[in-house]
Protein backbone atom coordinates (compact mmCIF):
# COMPACT_ATOMS: atom_id res chain seq x y z
CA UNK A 1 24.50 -24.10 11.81
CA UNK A 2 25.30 -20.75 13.30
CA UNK A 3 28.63 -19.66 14.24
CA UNK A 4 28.15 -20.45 17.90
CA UNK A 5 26.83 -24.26 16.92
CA UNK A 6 29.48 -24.54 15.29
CA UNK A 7 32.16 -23.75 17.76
CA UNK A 8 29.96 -26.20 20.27
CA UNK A 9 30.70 -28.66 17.65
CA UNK A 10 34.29 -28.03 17.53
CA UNK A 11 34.82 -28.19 21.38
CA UNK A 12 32.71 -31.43 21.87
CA UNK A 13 34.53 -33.22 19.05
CA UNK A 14 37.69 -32.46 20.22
CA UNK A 15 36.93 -33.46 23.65
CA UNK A 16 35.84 -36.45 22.80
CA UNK A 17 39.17 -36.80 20.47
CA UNK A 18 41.76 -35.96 22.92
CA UNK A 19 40.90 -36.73 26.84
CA UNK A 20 43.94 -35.89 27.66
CA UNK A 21 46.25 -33.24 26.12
CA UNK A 22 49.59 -33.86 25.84
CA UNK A 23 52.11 -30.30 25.07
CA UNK A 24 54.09 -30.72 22.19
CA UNK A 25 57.16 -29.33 22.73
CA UNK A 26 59.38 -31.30 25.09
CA UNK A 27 60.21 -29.03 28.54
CA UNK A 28 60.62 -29.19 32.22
CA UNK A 29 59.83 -25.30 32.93
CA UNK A 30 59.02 -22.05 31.64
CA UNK A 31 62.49 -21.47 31.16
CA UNK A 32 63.12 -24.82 28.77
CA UNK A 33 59.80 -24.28 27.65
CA UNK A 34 60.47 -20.44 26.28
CA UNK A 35 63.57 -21.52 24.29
CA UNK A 36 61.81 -24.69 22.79
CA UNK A 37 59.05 -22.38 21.51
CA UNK A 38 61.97 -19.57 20.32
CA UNK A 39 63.57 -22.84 18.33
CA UNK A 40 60.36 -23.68 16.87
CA UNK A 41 59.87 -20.57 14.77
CA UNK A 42 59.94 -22.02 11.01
CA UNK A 43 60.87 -25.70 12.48
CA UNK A 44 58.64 -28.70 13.20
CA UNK A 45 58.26 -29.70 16.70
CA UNK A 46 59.61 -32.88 16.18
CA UNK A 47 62.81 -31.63 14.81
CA UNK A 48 62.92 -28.93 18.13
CA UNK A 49 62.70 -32.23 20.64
CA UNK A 50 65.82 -33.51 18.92
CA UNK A 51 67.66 -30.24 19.24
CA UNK A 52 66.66 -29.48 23.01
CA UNK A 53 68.29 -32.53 24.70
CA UNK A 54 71.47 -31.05 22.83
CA UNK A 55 71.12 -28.34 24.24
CA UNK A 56 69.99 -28.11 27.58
CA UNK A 57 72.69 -30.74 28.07
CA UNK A 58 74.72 -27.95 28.42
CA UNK A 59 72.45 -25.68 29.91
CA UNK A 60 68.67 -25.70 31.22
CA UNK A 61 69.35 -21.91 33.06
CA UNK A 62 69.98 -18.96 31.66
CA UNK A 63 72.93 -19.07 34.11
CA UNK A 64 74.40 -22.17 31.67
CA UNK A 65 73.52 -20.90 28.90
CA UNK A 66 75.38 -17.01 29.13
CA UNK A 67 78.67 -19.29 29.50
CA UNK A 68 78.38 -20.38 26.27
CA UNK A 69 79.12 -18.30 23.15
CA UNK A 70 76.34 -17.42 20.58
CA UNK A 71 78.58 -19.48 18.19
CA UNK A 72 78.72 -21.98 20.17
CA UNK A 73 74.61 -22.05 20.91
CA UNK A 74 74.32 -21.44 16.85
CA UNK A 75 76.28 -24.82 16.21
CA UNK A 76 73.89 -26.96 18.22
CA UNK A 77 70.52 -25.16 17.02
CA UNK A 78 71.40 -25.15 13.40
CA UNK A 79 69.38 -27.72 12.25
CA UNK A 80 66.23 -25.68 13.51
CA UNK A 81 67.11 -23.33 11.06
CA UNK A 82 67.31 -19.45 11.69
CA UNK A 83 70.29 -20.16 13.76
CA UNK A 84 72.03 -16.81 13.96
CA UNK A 85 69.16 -15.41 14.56
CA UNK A 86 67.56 -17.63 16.89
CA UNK A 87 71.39 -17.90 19.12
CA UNK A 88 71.54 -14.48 19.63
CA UNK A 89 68.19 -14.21 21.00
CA UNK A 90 68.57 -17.01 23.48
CA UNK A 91 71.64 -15.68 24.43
CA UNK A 92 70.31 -12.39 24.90
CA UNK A 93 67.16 -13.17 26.48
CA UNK A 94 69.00 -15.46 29.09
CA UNK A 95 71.27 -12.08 29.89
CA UNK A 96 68.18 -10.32 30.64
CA UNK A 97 66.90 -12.88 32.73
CA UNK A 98 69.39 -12.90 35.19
CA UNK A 99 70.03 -9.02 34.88
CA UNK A 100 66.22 -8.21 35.63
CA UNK A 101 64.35 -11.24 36.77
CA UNK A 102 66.93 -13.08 38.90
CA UNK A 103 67.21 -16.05 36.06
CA UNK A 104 63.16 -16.40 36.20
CA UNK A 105 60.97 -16.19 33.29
CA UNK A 106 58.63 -13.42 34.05
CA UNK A 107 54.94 -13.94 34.06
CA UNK A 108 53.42 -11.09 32.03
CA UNK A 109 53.27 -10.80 27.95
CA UNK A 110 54.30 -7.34 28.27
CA UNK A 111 57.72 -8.28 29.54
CA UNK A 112 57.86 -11.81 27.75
CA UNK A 113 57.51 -9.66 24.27
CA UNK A 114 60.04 -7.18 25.08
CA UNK A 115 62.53 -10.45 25.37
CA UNK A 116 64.49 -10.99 22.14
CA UNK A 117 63.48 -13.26 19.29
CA UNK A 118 60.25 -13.35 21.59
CA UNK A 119 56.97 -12.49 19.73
CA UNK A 120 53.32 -12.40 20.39
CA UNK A 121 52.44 -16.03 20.02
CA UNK A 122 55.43 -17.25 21.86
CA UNK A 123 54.24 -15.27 24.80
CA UNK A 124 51.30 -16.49 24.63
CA UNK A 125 52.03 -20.25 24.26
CA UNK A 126 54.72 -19.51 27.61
CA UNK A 127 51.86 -17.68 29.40
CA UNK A 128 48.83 -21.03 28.56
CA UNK A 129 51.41 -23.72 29.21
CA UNK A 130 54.24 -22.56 31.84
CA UNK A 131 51.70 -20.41 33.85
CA UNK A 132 48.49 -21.62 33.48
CA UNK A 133 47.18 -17.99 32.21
CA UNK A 134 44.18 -18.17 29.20
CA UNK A 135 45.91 -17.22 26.04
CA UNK A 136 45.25 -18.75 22.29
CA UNK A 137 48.41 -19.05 20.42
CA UNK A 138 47.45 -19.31 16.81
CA UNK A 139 50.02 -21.67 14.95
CA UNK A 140 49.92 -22.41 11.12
CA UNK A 141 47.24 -25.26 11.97
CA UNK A 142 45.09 -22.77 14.22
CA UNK A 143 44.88 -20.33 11.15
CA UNK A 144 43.96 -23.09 8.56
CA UNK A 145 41.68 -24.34 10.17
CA UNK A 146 39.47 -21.91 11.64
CA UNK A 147 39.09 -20.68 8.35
CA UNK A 148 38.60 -23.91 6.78
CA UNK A 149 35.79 -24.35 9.71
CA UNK A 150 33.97 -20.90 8.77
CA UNK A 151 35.33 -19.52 11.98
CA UNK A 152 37.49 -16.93 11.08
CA UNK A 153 38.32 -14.95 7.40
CA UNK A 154 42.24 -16.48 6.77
CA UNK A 155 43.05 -12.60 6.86
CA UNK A 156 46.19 -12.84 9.09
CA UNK A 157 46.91 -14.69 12.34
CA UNK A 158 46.19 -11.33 14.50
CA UNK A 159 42.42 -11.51 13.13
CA UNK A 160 42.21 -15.75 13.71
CA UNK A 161 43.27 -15.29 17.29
CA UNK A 162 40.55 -12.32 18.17
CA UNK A 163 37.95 -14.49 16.27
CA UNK A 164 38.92 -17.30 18.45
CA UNK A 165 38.89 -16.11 21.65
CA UNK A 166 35.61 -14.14 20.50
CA UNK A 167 33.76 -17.69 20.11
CA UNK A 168 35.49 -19.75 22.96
CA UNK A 169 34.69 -19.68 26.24
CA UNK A 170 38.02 -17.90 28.32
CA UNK A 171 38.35 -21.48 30.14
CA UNK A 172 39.11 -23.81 27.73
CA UNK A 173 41.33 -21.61 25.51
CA UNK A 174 44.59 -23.30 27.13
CA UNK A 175 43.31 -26.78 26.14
CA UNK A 176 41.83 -25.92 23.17
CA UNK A 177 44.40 -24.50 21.37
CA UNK A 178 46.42 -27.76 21.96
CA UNK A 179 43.31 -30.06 20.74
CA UNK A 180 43.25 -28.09 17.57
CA UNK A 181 46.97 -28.54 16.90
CA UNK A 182 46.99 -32.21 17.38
CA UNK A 183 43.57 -32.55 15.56
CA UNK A 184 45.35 -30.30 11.83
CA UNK A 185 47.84 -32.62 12.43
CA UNK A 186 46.01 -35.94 12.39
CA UNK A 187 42.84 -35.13 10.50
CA UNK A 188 42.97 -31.94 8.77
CA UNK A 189 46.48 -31.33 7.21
CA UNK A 190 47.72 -28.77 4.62
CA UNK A 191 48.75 -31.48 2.04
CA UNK A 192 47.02 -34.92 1.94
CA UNK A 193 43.34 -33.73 3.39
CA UNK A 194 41.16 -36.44 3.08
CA UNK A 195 37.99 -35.10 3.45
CA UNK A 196 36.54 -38.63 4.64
CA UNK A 197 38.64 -38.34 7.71
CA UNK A 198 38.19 -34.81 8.87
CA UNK A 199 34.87 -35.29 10.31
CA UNK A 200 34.88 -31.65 11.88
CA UNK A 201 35.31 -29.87 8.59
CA UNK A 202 32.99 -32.20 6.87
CA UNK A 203 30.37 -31.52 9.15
CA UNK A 204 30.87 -27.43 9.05
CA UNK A 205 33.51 -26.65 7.04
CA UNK A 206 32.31 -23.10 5.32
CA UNK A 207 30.59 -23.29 1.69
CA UNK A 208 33.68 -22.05 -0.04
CA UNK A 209 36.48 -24.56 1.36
CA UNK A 210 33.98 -27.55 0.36
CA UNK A 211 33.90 -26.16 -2.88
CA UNK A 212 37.21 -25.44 -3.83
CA UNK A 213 38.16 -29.08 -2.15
CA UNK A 214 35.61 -30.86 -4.66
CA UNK A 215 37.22 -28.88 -7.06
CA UNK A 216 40.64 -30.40 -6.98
């Protein structure tokens, strides 16, 4: 298969896999939304939608959440780990909001980046999911497999997200990104692949992944 068959392959799997697809971090705005994805960083989304209803308890708004301490934001995020960290940069990030954006999340990555504790891929999963705008987070599941599936080199994340958006079509990047999640999760995990189950990668998983799994 070329390159391009392949990536047909991949989208009309996965659309066939997941009709419908659901976001996997727990939110009711951009605003919840941004701090769920902050929380995530080194933390399983499972553990993040146990956390949030802690804390957007106390505040869902930035306005809430500056009348708490960073101490006080640290004590309820600390099982997402990162917590000093991870406090100050809500805490700071909801000051900026209200100081420049009237307690909105703004709708560029320019100005989502220059937030605190805000990188490139939690722009980007803010900008596909809160605003509807194409963008192609690439997550730890993202990376593996799209060089598991020949489609990228495993170099770095920066070089997995240009080769994706390179061989996806603009309009399905927002779902697509979320199919792939779900999909590492379910069928093509880091520990306990099963070859047998992970059709996609059996099908036109790249020469060198094959080999080193019937290796092991």
């Amino acid at each position: 298969m070329t390159k391009k068959e392949r990536a047909t392959f991949v989208i009309n799997t996965l659309k066939e896999l997941y009709t419908t697809v659901p976001v996997p971090l727990d939110h009711k705005d951009a605003y919840t939304l941004l701090i769920a994805v902050l929380l995530s960083a080194q933390c399983t989304d499972v553990r993040v939608n146990q956390i949030t209803p802690l804390l957007f308890a106390r505040a869902d708004n930035p306005y809430d959440m500056v009348k708490m301490s960073v101490e006080e934001i640290q004590d309820i995020i600390r099982p997402c780990g990162l917590s000093p960290m991870k406090s100050k940069g809500i805490y700071g990030l909801s000051q900026i909001l209200i100081e420049k954006y009237n307690g909105e999340v703004p709708q560029s990555f320019e100005a989502l980046e220059a937030l605190p504790a805000v990188g490139h891929k939690t722009a980007s999963v803010v900008m596909s999911q809160a605003f509807g705008v194409p963008a192609f987070p690439v997550d730890t599941h993202i990376h593996r497999l799209m060089y598991r599936w020949g489609l990228s080199n495993g170099k770095n994340v920066l070089q997995t997200e240009k080769d994706a958006k390179a061989i996806f079509p603009r309009e399905l990047w927002n779902d697509l990104h979320l199919q792939i999640i779900w999909y590492g999760r379910e069928y093509s995990p880091a520990r306990g692949w099963n070859l047998g189950k992970d059709i996609i990668t059996r099908t036109i998983g790249s020469k060198k992944v094959l080999a080193e799994l019937a290796g092991k």
